[in-house]
N, C-alpha and C. Protein backbone atom coordinates (compact mmCIF):
# COMPACT_ATOMS: atom_id res chain seq x y z
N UNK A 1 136.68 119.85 127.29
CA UNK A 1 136.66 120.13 125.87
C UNK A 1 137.62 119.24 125.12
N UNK A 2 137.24 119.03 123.82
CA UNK A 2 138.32 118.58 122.92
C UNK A 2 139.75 119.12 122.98
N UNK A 3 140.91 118.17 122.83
CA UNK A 3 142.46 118.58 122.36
C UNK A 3 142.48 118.18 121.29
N UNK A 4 141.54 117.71 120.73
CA UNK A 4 142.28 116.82 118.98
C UNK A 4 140.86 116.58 118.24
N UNK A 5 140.91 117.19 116.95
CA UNK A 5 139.88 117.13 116.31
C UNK A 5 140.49 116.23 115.01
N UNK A 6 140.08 115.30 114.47
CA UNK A 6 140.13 114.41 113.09
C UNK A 6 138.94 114.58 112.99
N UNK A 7 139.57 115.11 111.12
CA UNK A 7 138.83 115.33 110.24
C UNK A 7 139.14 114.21 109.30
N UNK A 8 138.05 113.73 108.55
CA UNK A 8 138.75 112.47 107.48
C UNK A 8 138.47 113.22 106.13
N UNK A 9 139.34 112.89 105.03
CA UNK A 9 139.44 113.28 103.74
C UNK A 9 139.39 112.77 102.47
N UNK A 10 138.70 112.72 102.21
CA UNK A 10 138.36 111.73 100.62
C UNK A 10 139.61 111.95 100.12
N UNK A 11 139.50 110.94 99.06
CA UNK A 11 140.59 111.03 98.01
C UNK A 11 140.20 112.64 97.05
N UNK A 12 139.18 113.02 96.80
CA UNK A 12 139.55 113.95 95.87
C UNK A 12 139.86 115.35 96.91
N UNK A 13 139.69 115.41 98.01
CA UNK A 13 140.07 116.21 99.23
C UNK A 13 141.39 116.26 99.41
N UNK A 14 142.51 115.24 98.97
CA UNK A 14 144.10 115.35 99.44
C UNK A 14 144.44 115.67 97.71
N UNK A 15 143.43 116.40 96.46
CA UNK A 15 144.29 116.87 95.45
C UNK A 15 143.74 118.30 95.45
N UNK A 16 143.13 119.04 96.13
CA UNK A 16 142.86 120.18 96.36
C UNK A 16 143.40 121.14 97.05
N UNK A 17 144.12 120.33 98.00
CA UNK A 17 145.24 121.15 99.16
C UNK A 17 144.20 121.10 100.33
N UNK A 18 143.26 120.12 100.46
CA UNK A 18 142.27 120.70 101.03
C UNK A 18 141.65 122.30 101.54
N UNK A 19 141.34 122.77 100.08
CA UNK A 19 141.12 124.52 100.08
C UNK A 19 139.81 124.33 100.32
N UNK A 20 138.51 123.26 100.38
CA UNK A 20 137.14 123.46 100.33
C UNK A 20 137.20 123.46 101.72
N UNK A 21 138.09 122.62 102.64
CA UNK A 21 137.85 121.92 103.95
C UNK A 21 138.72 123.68 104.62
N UNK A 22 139.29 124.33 104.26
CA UNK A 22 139.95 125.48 104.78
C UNK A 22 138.61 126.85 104.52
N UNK A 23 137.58 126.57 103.52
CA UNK A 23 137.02 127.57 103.20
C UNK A 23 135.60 127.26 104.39
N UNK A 24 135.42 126.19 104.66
CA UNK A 24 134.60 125.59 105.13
C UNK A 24 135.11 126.39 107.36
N UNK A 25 136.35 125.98 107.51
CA UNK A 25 137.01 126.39 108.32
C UNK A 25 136.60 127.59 108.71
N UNK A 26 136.66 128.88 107.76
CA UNK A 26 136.31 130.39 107.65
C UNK A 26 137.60 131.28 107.31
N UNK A 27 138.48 130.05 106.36
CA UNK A 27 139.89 130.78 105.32
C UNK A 27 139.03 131.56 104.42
N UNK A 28 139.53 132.27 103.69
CA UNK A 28 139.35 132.75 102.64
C UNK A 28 140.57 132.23 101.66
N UNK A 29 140.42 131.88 100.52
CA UNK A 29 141.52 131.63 99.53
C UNK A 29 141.14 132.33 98.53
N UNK A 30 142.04 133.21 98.29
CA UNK A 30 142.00 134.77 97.33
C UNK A 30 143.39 134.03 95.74
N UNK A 31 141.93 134.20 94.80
CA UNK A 31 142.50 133.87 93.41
C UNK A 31 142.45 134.68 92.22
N UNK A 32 143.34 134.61 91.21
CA UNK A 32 143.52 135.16 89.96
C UNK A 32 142.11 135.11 89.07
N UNK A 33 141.26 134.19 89.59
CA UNK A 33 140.11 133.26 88.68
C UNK A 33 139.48 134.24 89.55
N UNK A 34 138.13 134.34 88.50
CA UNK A 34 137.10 135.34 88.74
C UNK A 34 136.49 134.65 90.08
N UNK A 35 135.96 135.72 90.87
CA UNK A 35 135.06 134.58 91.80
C UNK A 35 133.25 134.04 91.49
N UNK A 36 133.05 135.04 90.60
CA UNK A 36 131.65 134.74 89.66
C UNK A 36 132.01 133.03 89.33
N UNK A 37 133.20 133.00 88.25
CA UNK A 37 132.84 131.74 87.37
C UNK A 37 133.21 130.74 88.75
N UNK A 38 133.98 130.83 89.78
CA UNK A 38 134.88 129.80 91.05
C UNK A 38 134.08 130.25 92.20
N UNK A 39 132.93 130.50 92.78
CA UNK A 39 132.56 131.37 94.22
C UNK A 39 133.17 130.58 94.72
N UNK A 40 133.63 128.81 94.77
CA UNK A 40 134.21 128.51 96.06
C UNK A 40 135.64 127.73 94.99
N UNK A 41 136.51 127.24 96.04
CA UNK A 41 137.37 126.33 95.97
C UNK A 41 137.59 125.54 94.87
N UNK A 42 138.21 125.21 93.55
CA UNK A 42 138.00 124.26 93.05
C UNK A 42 139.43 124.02 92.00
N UNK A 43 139.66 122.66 91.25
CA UNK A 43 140.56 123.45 90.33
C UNK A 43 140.77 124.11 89.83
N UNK A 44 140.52 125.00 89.46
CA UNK A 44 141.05 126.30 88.81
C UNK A 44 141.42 127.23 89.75
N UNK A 45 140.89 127.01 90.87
CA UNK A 45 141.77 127.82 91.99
C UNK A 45 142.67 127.77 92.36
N UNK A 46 143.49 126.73 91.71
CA UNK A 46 144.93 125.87 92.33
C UNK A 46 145.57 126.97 91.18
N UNK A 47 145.36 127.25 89.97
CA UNK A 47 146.21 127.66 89.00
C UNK A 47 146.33 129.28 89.65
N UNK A 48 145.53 129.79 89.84
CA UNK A 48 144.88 131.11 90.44
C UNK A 48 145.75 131.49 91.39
N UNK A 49 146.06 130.56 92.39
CA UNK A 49 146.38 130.93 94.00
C UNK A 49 146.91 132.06 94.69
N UNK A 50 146.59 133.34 95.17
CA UNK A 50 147.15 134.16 95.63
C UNK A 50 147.53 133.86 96.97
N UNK A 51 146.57 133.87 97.59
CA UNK A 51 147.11 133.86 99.20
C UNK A 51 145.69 133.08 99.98
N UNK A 52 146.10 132.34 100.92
CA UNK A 52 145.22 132.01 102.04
C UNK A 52 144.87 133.10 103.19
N UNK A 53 143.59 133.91 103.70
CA UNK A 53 143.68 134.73 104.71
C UNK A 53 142.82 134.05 105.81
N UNK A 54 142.55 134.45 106.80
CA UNK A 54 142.18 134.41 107.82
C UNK A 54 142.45 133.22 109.09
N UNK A 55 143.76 132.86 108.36
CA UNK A 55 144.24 131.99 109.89
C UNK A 55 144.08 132.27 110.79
N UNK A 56 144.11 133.93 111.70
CA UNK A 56 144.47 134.22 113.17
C UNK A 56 142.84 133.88 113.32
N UNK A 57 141.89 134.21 112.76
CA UNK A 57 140.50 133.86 113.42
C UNK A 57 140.20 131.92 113.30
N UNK A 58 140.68 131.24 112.88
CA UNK A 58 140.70 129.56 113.03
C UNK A 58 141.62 129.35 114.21
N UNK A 59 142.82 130.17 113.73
CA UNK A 59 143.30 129.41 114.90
C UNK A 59 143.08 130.01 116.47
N UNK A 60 142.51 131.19 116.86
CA UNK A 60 141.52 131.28 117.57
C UNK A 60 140.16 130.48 117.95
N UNK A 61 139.92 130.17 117.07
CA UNK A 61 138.51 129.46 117.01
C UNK A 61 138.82 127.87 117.52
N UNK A 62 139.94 127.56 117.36
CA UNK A 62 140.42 125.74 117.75
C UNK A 62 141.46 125.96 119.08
N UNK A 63 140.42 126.74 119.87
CA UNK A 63 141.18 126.92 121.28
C UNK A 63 140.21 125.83 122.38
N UNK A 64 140.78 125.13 122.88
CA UNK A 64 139.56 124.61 123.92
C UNK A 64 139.31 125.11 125.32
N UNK A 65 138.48 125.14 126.39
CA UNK A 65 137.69 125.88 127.22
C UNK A 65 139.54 126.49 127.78
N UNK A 66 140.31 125.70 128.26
CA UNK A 66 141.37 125.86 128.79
C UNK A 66 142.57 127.34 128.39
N UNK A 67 142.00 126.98 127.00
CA UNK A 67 142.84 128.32 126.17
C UNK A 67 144.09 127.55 125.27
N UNK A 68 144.18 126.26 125.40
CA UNK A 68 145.26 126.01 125.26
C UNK A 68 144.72 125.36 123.71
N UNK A 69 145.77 125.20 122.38
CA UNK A 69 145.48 124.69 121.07
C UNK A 69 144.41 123.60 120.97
N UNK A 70 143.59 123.56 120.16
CA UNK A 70 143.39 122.32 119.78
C UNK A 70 143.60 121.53 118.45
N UNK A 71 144.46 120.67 118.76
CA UNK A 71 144.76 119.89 117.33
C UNK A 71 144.20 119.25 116.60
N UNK A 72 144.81 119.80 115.25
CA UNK A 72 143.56 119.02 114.09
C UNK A 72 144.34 118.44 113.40
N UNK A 73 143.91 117.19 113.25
CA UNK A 73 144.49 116.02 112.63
C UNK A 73 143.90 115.53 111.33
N UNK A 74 144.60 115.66 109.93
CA UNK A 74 143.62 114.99 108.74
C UNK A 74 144.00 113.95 108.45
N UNK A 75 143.20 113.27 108.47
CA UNK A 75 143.05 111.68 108.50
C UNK A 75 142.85 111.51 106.72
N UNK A 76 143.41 110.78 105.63
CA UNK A 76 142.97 110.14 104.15
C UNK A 76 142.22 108.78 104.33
N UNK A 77 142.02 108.63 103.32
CA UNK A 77 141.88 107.04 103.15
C UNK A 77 141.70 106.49 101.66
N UNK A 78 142.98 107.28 101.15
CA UNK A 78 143.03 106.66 100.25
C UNK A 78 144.89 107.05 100.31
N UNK A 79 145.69 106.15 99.07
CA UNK A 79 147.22 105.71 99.31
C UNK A 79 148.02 105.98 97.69
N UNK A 80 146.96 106.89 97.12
CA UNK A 80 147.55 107.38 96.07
C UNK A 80 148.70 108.24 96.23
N UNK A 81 149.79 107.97 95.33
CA UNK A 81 150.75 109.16 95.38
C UNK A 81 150.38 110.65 94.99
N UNK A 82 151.21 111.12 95.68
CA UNK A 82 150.36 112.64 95.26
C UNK A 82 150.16 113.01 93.58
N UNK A 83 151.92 112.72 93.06
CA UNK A 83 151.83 112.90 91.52
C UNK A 83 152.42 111.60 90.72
N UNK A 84 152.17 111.75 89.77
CA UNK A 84 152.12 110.75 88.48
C UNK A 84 150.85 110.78 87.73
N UNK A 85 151.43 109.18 86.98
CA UNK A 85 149.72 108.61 86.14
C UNK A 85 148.51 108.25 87.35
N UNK A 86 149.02 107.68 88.75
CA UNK A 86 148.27 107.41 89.28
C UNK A 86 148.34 107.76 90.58
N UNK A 87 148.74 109.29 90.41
CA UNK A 87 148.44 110.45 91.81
C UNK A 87 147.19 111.45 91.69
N UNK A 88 147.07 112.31 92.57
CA UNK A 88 146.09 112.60 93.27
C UNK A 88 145.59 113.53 92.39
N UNK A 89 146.32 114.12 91.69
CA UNK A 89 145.95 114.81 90.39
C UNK A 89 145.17 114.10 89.39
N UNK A 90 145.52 113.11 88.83
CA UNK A 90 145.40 111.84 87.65
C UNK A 90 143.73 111.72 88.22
N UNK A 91 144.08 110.92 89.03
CA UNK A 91 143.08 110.21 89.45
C UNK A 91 141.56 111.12 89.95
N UNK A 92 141.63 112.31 91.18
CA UNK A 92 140.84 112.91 91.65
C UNK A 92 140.54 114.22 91.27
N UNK A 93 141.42 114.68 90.19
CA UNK A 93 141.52 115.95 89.53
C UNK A 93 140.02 116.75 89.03
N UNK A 94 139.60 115.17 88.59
CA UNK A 94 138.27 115.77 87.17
C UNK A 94 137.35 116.64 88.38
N UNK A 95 137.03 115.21 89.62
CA UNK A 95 136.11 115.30 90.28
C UNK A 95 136.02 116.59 90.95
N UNK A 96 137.30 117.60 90.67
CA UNK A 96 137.70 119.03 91.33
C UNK A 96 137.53 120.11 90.44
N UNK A 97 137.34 119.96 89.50
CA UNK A 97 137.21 120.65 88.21
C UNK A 97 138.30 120.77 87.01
N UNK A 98 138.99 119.67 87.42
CA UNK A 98 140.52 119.79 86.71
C UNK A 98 140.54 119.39 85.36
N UNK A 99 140.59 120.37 83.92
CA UNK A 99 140.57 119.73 83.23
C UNK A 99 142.09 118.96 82.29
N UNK A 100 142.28 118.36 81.58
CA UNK A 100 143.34 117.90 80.65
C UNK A 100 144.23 118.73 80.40
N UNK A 101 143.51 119.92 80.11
CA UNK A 101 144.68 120.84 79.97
C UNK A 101 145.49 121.48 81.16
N UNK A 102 145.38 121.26 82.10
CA UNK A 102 145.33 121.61 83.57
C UNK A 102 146.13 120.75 84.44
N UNK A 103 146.14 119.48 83.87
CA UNK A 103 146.35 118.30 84.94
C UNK A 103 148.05 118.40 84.87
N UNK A 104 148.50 118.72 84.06
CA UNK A 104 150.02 118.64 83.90
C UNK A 104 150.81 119.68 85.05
N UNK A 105 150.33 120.95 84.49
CA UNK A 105 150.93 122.35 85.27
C UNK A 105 150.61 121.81 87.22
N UNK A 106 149.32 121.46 87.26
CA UNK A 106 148.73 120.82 88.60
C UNK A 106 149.98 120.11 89.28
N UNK A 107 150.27 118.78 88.35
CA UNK A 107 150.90 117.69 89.35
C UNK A 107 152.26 118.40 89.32
C-alpha cells in the first residue's frame, strides 16, 4: 500500500485553507453562513468559520494495509505570497467567492 499520498493544489486552492480539498476528504467545516446560500466551502466560509469536524474518521481512513499513517503531502504550484496586493487573497480570492468587501478582513 501507499505511505505518501500528494495531492497538488491550484493557486486558488492555497487561499481557501484548502476547506473544498478537506470537505472532499469527508471534514465537515461548520459555519456562521447559512448552508442554503454556501452548501459547500467557499469564501464566505472563511468569514463564518466555526470549527472543522471529522478528523478521527480521515485520519483513520489514511491508514495503509500495515496500520501504520499514511502521509499526505500538498504539493502548490504557484509562489504567490499568502498576503498583500499580490497574495493569495488578491489574486485567487474572486475565483473563491471573495468579494471587495471581504478581501481585506481575509488577508
Amino acid at each position: 500500500g501507499a505511505s505518501r499520498i500528494c495531492i497538488g493544489l491550484g493557486g486558488s486552492a492555497t487561499n481557501d485553507g484548502g476547506m473544498g480539498m478537506l470537505e472532499a476528504l469527508g471534514l465537515v467545516v461548520e459555519s456562521s453562513q447559512s448552508a442554503k446560500s454556501h452548501p459547500h466551502a467557499c469564501g464566505a466560509t472563511l468569514l463564518g468559520l466555526r470549527r472543522i469536524a471529522g478528523a478521527d474518521a480521515v485520519r483513520h481512513a489514511l491508514r495503509g494495509r500495515s496500520g501504520e499513517p499514511v502521509a499526505l503531502e500538498l504539493v502548490t504550484d504557484v509562489t504567490n505570497p499568502l498576503c498583500g496586493s499580490a497574495g493569495a487573497t488578491a489574486v485567487y480570492g474572486p475565483q473563491k467567492g471573495v468579494t471587495a468587501e471581504m478581501r481585506d478582513p481575509l488577508d
